[in-house]
Protein backbone atom coordinates (compact mmCIF):
# COMPACT_ATOMS: atom_id res chain seq x y z
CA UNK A 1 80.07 68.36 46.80
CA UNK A 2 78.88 68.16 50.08
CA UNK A 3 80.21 65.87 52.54
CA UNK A 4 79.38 66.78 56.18
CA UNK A 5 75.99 66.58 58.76
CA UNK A 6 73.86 69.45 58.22
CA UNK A 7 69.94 69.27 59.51
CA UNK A 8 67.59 69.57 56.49
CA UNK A 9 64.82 71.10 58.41
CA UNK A 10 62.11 73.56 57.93
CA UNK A 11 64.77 76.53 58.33
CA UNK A 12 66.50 75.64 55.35
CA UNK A 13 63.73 76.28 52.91
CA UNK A 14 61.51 78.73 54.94
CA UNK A 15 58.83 76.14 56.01
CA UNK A 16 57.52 75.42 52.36
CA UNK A 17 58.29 71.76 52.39
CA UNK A 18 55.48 70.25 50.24
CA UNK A 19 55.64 66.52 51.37
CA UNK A 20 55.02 65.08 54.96
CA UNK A 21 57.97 64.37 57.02
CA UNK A 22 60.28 65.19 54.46
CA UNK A 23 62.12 67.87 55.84
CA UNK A 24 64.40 65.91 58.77
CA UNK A 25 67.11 63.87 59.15
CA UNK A 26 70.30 65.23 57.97
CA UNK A 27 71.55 66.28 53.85
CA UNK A 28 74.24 64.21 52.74
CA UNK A 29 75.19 65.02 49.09
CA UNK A 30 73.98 67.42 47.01
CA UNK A 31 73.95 68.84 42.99
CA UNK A 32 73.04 71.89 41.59
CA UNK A 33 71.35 71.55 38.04
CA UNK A 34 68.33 72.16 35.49
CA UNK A 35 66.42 69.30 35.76
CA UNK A 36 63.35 70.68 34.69
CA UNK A 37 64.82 71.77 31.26
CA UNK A 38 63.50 74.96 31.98
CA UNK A 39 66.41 77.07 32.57
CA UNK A 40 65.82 77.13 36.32
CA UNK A 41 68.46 75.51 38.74
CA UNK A 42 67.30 73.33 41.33
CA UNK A 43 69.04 71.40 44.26
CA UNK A 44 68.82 67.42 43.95
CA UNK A 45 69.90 65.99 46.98
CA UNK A 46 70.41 62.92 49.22
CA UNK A 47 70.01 61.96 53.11
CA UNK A 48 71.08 60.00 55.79
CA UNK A 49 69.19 59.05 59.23
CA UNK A 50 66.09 59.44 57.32
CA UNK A 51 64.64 56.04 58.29
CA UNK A 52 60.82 56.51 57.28
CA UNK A 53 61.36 59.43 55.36
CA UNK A 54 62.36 60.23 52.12
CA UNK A 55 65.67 59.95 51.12
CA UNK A 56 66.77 62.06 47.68
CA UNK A 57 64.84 65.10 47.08
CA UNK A 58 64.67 68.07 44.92
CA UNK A 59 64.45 71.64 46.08
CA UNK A 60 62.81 73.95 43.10
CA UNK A 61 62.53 77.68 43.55
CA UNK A 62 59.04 78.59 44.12
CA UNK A 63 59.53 82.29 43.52
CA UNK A 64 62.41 82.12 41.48
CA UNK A 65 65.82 81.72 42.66
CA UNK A 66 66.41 84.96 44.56
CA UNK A 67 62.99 84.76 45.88
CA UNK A 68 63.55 82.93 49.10
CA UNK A 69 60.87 80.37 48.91
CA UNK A 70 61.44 76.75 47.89
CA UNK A 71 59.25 74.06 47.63
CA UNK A 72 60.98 70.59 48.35
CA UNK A 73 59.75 67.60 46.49
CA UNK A 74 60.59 63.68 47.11
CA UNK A 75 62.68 61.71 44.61
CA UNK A 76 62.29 58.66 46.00
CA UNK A 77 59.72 57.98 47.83
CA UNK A 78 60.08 56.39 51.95
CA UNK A 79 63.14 53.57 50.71
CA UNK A 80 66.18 53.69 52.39
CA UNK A 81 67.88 54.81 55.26
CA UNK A 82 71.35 56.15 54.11
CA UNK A 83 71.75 57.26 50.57
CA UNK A 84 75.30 58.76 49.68
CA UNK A 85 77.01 59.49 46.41
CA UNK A 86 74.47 61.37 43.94
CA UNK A 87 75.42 61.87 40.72
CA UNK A 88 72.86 63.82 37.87
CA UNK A 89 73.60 62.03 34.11
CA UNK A 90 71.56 61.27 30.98
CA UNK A 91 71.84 57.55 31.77
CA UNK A 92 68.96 56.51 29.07
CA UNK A 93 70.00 58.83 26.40
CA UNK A 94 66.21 60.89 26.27
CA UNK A 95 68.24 64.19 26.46
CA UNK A 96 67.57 65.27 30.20
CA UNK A 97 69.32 64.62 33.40
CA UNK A 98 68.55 61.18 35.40
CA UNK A 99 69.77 60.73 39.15
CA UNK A 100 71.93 58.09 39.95
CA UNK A 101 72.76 57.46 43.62
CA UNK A 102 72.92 54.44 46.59
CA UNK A 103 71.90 53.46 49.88
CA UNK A 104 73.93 51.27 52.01
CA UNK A 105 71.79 50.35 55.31
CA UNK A 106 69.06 48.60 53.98
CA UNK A 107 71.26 47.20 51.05
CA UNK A 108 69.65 48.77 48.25
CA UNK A 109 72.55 49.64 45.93
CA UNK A 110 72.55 51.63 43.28
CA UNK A 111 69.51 53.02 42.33
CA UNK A 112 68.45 55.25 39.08
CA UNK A 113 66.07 57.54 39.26
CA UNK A 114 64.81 57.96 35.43
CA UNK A 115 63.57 61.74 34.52
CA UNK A 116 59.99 61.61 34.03
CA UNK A 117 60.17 64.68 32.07
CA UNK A 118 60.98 62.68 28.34
């Protein structure tokens, strides 16, 4: 687990950020998993200062994992300000991974991101 301020810029993945804005304010927490169900790991992850922009995100190799490119895709969408604990679980029971997580400054709570891939 991460726990600590570190800028989530275009540095980090090489410029190949795929939404708009998405790429500052700074990570918070993070998880490593196959969320795709294709045997690929990808980096789910959540941010804080990110008024306006999105805050939990997926990183997915774009050239496989050793390749060096990643493209970053948004979670959920411009809806919070400071998301924190993340937490990857079948929470409906479909048989892939769900994200769980919360944001505290605009008083969102906890908020489940369901898998759209079953």
């Amino acid at each position: 687990m991460l726990h600590r301020d570190i800028p989530v810029n275009d540095r980090l993945v090489g410029g190949t950020g795929s939404v708009g804005g998405l790429l500052s304010g700074c990570g918070r927490i993070f998880r490593v998993a196959d969320m795709a169900g294709d045997g690929t790991m990808e980096i789910v992850f959540t941010t804080e200062r990110s008024k306006g922009k999105h805050g939990v995100c997926r990183m997915v190799p774009a050239a496989g994992v050793t390749g060096g490119k990643w493209q970053m895709q948004s979670i959920s969408g411009i809806d919070g300000v400071k998301h924190d604990l993340i937490e990857l679980l079948d929470l409906d029971g479909d048989g892939d991974l769900d994200v769980m997580t919360c944001e505290e400054v605009n008083n969102l709570g906890v908020i489940w991101y369901e898998n759209p891939l079953k």
